[in-house]
N, C-alpha and C. Protein backbone atom coordinates (compact mmCIF):
# COMPACT_ATOMS: atom_id res chain seq x y z
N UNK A 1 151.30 -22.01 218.50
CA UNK A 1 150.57 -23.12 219.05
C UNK A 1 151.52 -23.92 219.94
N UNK A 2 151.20 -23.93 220.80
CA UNK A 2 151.79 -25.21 221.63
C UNK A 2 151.86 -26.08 221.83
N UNK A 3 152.47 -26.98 221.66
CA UNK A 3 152.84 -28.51 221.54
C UNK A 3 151.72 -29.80 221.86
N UNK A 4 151.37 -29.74 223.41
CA UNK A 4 150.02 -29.87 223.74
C UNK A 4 148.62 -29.79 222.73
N UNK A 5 148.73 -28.61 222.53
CA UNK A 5 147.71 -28.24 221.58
C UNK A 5 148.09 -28.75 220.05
N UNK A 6 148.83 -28.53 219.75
CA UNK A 6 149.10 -29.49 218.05
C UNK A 6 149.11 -30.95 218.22
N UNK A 7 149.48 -31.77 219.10
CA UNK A 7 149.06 -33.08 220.00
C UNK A 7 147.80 -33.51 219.45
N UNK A 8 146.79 -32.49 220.35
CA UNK A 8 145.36 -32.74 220.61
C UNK A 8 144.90 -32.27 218.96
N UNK A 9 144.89 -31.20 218.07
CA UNK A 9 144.56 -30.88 216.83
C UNK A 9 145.00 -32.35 215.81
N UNK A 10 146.08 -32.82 216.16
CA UNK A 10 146.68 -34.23 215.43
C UNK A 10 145.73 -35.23 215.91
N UNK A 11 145.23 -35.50 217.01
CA UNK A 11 144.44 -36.82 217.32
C UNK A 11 143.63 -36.46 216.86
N UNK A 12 142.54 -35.30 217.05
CA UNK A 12 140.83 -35.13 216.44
C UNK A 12 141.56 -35.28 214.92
N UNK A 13 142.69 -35.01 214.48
CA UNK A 13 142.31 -34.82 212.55
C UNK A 13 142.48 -36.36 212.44
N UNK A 14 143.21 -37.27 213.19
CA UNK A 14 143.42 -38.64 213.03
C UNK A 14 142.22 -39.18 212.95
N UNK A 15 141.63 -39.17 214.33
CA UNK A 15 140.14 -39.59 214.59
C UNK A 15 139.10 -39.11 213.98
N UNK A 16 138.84 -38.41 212.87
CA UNK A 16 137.88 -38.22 212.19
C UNK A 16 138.51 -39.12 210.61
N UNK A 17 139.77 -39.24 210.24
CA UNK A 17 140.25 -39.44 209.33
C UNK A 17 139.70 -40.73 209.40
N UNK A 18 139.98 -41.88 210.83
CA UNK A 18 139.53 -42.82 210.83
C UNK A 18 138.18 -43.37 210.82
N UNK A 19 137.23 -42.28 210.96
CA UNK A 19 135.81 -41.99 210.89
C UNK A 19 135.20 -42.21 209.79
N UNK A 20 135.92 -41.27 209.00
CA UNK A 20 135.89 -41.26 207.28
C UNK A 20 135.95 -42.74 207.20
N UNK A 21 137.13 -42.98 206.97
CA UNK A 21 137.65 -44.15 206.59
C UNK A 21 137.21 -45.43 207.03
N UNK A 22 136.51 -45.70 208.06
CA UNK A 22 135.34 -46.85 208.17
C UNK A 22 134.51 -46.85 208.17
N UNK A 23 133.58 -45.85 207.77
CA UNK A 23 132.20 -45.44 207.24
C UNK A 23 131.79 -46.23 206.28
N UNK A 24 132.66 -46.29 204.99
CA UNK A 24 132.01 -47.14 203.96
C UNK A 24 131.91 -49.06 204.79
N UNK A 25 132.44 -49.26 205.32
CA UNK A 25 132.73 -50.32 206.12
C UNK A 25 131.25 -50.67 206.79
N UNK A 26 130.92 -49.57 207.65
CA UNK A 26 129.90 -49.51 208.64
C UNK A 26 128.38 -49.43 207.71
N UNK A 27 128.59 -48.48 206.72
CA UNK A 27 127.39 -48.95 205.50
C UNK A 27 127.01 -50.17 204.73
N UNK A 28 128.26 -50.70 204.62
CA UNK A 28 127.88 -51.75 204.18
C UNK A 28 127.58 -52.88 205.08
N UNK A 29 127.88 -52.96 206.04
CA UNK A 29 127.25 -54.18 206.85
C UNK A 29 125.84 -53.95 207.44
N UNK A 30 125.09 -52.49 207.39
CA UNK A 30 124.08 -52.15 208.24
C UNK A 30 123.03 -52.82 207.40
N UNK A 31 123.11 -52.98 205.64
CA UNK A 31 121.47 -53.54 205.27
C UNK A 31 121.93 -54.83 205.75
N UNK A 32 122.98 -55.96 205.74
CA UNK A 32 122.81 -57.11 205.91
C UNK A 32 122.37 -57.54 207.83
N UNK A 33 122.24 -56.34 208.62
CA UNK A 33 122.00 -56.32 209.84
C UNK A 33 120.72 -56.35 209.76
N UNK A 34 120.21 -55.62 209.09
CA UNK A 34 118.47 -54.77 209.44
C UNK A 34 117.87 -56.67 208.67
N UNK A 35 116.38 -56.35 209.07
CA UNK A 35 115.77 -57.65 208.66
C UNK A 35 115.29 -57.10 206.74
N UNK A 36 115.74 -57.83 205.72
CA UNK A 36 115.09 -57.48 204.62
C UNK A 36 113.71 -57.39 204.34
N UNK A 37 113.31 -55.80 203.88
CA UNK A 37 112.02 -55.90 203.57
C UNK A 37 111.47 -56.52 202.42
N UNK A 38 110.41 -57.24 202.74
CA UNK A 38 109.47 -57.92 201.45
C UNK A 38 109.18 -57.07 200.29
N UNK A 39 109.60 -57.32 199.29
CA UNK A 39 108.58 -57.06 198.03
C UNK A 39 107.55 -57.35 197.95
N UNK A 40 107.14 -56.46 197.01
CA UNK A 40 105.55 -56.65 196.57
C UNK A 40 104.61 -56.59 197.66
N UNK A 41 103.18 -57.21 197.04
CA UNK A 41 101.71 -56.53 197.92
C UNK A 41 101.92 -58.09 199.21
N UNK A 42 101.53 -57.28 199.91
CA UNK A 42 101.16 -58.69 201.65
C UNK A 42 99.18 -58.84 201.29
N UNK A 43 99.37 -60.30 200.85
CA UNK A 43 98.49 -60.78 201.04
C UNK A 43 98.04 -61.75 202.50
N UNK A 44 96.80 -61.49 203.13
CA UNK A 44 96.18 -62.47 203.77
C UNK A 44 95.91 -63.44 203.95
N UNK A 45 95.81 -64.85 203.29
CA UNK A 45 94.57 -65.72 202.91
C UNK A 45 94.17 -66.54 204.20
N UNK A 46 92.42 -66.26 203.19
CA UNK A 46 91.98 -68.00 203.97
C UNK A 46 91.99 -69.16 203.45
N UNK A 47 92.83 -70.17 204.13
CA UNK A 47 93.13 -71.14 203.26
C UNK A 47 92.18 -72.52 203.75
N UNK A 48 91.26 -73.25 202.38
CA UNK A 48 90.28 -74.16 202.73
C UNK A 48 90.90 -75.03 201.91
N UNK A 49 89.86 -76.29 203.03
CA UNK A 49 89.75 -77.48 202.10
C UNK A 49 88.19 -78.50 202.16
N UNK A 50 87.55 -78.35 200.88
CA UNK A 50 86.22 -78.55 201.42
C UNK A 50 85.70 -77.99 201.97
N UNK A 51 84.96 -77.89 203.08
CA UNK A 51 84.29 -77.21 204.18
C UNK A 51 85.27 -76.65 204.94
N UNK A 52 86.00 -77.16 205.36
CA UNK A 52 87.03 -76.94 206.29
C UNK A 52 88.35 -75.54 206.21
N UNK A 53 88.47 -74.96 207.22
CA UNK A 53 89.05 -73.52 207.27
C UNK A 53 90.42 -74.11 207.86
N UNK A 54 91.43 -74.33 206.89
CA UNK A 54 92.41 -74.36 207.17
C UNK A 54 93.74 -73.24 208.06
N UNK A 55 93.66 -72.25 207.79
CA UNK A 55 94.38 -71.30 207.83
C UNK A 55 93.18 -69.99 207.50
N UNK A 56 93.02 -69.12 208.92
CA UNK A 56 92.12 -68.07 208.41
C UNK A 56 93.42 -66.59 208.27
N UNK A 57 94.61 -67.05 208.36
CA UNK A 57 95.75 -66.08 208.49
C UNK A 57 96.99 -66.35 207.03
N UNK A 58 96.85 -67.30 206.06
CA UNK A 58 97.84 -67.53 205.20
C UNK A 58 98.49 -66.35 205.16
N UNK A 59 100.20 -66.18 205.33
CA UNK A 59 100.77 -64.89 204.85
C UNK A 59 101.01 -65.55 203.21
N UNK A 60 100.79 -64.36 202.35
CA UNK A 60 101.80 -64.83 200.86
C UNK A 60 101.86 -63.44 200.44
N UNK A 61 102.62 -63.34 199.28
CA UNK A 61 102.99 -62.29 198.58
C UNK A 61 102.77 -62.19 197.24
N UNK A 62 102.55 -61.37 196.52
CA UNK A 62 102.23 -60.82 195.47
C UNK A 62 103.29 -60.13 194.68
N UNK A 63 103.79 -60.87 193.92
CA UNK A 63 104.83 -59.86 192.74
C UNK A 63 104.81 -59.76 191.81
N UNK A 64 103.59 -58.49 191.40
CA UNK A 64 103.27 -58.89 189.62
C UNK A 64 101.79 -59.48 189.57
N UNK A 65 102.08 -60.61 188.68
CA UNK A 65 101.22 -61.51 188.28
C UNK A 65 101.47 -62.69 189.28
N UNK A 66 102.66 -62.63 190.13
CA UNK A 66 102.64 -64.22 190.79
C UNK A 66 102.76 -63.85 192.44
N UNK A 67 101.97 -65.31 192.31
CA UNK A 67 101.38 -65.52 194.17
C UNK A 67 102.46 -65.96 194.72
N UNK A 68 103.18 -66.07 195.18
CA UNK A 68 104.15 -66.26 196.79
C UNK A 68 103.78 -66.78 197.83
N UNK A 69 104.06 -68.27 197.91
CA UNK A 69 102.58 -69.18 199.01
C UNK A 69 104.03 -69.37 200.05
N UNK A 70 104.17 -69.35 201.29
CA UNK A 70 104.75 -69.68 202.58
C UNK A 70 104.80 -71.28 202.46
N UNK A 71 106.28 -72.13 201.87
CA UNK A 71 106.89 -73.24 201.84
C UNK A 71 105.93 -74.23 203.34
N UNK A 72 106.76 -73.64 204.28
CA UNK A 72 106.86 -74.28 205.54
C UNK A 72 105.45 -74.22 206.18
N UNK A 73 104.66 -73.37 206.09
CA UNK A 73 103.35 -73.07 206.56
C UNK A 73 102.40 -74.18 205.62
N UNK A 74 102.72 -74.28 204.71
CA UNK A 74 101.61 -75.00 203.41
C UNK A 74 101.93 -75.83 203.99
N UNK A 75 103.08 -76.72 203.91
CA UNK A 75 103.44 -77.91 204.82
C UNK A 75 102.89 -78.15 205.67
N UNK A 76 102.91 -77.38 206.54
CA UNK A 76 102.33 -77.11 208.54
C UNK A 76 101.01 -77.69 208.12
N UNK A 77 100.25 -76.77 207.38
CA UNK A 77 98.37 -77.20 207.83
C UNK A 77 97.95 -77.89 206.61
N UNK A 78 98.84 -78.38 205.60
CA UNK A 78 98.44 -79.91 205.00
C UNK A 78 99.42 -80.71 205.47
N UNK A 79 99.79 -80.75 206.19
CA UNK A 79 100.26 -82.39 207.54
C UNK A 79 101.28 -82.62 206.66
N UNK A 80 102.41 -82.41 205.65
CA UNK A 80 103.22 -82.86 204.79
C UNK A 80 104.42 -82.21 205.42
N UNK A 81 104.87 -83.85 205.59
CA UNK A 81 106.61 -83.79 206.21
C UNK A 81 107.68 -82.49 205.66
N UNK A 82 107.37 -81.24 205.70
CA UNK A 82 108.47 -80.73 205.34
C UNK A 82 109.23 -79.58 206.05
N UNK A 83 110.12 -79.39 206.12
CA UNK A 83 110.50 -78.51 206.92
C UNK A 83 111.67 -77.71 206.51
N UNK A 84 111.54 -76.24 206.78
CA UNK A 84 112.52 -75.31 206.37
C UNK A 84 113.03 -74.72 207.00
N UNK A 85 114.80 -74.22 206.43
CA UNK A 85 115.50 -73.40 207.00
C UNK A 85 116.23 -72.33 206.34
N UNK A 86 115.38 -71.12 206.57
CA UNK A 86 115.09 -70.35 206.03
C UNK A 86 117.04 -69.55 205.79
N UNK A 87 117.29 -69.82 206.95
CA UNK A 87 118.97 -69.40 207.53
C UNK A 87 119.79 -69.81 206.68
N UNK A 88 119.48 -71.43 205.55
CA UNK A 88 120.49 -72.01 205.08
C UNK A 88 120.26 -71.87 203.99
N UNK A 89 118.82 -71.37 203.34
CA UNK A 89 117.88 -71.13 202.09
C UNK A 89 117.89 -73.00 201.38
N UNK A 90 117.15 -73.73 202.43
CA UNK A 90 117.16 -74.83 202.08
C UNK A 90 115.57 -75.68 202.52
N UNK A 91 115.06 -76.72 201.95
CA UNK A 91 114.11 -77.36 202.90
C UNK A 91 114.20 -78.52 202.86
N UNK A 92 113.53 -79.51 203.32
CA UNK A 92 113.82 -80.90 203.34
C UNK A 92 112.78 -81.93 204.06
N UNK A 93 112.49 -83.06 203.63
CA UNK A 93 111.44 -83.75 204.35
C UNK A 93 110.69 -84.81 203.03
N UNK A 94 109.55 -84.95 203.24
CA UNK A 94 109.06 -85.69 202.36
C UNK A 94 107.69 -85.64 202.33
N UNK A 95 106.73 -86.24 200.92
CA UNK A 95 106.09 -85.67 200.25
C UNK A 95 104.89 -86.65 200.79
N UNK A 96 103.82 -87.30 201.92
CA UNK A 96 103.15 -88.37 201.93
C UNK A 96 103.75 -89.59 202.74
N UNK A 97 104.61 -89.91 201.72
CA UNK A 97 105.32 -91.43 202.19
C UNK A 97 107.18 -91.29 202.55
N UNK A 98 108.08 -91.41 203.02
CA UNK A 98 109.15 -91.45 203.22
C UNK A 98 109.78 -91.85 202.43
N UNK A 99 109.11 -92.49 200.99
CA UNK A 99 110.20 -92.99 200.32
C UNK A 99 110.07 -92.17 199.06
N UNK A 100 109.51 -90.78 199.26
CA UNK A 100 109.04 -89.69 198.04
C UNK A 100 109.95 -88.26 198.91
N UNK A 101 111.03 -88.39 198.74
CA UNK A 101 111.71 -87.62 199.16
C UNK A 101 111.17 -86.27 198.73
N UNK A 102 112.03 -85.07 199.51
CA UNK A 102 112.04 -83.63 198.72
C UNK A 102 113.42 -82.86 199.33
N UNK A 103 113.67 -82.24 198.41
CA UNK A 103 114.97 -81.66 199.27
C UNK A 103 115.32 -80.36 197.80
N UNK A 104 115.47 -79.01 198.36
CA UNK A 104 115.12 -78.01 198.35
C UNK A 104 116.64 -77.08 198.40
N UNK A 105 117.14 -76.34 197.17
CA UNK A 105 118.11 -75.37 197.38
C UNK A 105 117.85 -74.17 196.79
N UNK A 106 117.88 -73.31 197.50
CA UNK A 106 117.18 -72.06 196.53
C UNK A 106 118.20 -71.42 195.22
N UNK A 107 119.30 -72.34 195.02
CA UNK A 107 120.16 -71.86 193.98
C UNK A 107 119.52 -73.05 192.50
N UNK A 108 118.28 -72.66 193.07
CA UNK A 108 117.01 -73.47 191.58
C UNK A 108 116.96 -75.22 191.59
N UNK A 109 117.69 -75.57 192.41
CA UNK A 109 117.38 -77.49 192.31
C UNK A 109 116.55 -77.83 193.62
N UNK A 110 115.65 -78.70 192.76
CA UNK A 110 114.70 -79.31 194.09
C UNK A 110 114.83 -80.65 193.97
N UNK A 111 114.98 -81.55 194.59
CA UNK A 111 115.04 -83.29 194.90
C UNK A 111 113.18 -83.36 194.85
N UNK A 112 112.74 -84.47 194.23
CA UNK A 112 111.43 -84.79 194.33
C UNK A 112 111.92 -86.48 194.18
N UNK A 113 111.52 -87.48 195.01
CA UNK A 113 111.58 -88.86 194.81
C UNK A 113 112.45 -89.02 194.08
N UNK A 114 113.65 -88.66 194.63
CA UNK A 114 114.72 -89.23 194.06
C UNK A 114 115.09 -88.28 192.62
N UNK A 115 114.79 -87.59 192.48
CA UNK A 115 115.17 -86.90 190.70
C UNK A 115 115.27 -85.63 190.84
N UNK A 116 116.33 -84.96 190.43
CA UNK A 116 116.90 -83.40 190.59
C UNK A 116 116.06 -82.82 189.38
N UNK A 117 115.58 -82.02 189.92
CA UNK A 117 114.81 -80.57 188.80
C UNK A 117 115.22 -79.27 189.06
N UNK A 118 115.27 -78.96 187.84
CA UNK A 118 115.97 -77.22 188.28
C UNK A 118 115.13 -76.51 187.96
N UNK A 119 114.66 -75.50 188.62
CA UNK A 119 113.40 -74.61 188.26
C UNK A 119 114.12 -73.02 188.18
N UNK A 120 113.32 -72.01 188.09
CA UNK A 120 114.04 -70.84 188.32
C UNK A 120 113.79 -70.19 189.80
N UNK A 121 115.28 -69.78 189.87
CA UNK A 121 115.74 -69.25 191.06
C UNK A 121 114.60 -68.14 191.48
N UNK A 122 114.09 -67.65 190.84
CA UNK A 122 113.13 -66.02 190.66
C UNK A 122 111.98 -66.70 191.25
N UNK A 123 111.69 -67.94 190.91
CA UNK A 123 110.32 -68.52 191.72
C UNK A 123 110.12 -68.62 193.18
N UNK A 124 111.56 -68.92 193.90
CA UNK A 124 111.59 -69.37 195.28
C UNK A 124 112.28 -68.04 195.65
N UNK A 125 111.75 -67.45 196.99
CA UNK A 125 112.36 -66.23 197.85
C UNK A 125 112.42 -66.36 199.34
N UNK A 126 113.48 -65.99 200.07
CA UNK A 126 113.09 -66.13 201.26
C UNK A 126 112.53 -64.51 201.57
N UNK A 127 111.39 -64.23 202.56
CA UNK A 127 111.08 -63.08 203.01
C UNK A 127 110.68 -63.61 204.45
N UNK A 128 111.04 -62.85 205.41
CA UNK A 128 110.20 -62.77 207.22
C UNK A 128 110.62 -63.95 207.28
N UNK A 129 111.84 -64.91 207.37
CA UNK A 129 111.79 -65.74 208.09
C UNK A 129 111.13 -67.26 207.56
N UNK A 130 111.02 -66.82 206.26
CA UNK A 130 109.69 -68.05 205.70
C UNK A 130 110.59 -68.50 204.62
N UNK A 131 110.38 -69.38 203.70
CA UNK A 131 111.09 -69.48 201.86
C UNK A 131 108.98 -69.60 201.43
N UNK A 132 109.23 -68.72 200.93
CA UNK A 132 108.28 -68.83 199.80
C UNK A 132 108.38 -68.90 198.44
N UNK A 133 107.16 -69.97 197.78
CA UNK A 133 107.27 -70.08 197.01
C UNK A 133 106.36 -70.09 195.58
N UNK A 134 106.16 -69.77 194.37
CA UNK A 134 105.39 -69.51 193.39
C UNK A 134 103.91 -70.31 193.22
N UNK A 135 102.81 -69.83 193.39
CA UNK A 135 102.30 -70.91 193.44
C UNK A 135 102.29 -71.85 192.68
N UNK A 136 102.36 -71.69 191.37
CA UNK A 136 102.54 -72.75 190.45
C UNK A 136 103.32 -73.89 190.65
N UNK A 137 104.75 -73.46 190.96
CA UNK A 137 105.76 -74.22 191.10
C UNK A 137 105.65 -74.91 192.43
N UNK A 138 105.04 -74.51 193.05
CA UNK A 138 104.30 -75.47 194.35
C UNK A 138 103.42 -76.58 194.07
N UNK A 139 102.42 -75.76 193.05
CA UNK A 139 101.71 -77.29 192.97
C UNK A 139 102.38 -77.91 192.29
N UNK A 140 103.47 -77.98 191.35
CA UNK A 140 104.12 -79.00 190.94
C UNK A 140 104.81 -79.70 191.79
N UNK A 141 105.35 -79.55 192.61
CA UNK A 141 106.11 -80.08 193.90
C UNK A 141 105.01 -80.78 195.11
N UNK A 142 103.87 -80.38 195.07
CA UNK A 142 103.18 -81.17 195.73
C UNK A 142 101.84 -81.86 195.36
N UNK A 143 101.04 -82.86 195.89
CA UNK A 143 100.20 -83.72 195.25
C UNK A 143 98.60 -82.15 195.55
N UNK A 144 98.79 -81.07 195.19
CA UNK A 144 97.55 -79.95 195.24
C UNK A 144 97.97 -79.21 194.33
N UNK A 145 96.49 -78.79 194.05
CA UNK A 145 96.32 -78.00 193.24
C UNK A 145 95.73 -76.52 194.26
N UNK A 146 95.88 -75.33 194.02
CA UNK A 146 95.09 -74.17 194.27
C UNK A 146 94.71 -73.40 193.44
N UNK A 147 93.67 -72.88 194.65
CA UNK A 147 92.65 -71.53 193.52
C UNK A 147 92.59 -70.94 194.51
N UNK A 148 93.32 -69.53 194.06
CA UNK A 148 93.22 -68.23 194.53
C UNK A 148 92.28 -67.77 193.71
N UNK A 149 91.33 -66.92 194.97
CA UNK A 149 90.40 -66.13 194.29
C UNK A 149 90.73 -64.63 195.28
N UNK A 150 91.05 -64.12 194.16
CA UNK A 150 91.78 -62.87 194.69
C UNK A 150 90.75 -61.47 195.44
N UNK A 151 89.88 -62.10 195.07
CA UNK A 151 88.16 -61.17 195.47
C UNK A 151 87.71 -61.03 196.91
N UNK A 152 87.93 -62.74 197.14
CA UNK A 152 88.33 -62.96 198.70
C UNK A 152 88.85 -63.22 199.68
N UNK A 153 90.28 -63.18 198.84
CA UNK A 153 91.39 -63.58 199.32
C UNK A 153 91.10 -65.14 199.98
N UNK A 154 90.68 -66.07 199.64
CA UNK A 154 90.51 -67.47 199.53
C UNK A 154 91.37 -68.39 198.41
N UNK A 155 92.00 -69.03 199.23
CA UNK A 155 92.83 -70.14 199.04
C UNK A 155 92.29 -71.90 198.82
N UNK A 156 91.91 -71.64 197.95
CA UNK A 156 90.97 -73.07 198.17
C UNK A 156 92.17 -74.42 197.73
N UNK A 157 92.05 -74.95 198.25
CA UNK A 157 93.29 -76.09 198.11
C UNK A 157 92.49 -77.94 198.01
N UNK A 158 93.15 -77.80 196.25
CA UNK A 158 92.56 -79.10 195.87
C UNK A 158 93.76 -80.33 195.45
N UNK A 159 93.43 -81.36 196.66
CA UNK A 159 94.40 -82.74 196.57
C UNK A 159 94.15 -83.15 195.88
N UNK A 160 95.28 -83.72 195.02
CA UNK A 160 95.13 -84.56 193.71
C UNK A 160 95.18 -86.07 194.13
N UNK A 161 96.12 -85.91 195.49
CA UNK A 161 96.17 -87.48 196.38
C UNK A 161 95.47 -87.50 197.42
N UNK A 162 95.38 -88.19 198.41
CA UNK A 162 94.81 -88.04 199.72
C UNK A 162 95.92 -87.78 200.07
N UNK A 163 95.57 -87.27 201.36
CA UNK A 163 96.63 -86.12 202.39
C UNK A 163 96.08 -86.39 204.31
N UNK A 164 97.01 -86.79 204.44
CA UNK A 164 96.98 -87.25 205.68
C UNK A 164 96.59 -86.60 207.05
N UNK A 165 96.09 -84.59 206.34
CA UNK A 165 95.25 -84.11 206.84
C UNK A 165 93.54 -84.31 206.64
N UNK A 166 93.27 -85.06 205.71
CA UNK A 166 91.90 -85.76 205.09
C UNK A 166 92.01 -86.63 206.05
N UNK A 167 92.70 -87.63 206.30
CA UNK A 167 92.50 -88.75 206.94
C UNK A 167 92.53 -88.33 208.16
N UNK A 168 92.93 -87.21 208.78
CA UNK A 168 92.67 -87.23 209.78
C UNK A 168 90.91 -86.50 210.33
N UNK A 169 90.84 -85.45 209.14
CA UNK A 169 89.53 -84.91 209.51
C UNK A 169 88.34 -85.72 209.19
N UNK A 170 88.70 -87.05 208.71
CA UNK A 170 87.40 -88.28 208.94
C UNK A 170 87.27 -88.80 209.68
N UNK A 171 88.61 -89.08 210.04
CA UNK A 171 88.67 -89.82 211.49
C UNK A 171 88.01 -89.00 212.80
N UNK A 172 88.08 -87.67 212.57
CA UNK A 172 87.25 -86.36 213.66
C UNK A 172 85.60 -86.91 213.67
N UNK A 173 85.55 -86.78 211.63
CA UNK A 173 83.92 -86.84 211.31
C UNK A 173 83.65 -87.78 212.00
N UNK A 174 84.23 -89.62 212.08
CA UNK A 174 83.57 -90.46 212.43
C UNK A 174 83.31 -90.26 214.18
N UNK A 175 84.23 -89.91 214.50
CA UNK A 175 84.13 -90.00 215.79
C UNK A 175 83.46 -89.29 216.90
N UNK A 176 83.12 -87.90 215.86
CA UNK A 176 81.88 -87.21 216.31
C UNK A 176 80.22 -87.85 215.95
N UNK A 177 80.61 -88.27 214.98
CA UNK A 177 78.73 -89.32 214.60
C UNK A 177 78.83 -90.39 215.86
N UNK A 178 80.03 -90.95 216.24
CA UNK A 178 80.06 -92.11 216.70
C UNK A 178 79.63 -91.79 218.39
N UNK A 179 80.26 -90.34 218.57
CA UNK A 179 80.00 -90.06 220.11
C UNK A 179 78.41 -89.45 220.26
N UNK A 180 77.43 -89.21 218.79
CA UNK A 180 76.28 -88.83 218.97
C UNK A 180 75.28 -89.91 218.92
């Protein structure tokens, strides 16, 4: 063999050696690249209140026996100050009034008006970009109650307080009687 040639046989055995050898490297960073897939069943809902069609698109999830309601979205279309970041696994905002705090860590503590509660970590998940969360442990965190009816995939959503999406859809009602 000639010199040249044992050269070139030494770099390819190098360069595959180094191939080898950062492979496990390159595996392990590829699931934290890819977007994590959801567990469990993808539910639909339509989410009401009263008469009213809140959400004819609710995403939630299904794991088991428990519902998986979208944090930031429930927020969104019942008008309640809250807002999430899904990036930091955190949320924050408030519950009605500004002085009924909420503040949200998915390592199980939630702030409610001022008072730390620790719930279980297994309840709250982030999936797609969202933190979702159990329904149960939702309605404890907020002034509603829900009923899933799993038959029709209907979300019926019952305030235990008034909700400042009520006040606004009277203010619609009156003002449509008022313009007739």
């Amino acid at each position: 063999m000639t010199v040249g040639a044992n050269r070139l046989r030494w770099r390819r055995l190098f360069a595959a050696w180094v191939l080898v050898a950062c492979l496990p490297l390159a595996m392990a960073r590829q699931p934290s690249a890819a977007p994590a897939q959801p567990e469990g069943n993808l539910l639909v809902l339509e989410a009401t209140l009263d008469q009213h069609v809140l959400s004819d698109s609710l995403v939630a999830y299904q794991h088991g026996d428990q519902v998986f309601l979208p944090l930031g979205e429930v927020a969104r279309i019942l008008t309640i100050a809250i807002r999430t970041d899904p990036a930091t696994g955190s949320a924050s905002g408030y519950v009605l009034e500004e002085s009924r705090g909420f503040s949200l860590d998915l390592a199980g503590m939630v702030t409610l008006n001022g008072e730390a509660r620790r719930f279980a970590p297994s309840l709250v998940r982030v999936e797609d970009d969202e933190i979702y969360v159990e329904l149960g442990l939702l309605q404890e965190w907020l002034p509603v109650n829900f009923e899933l009816d799993m038959s029709t995939l209907n979300l019926r959503v019952r305030p235990r307080e008034r909700l400042p999406l009520q006040q606004r859809l009277e203010r619609e009602a009156l003002a449509g009687k008022a313009a007739t």
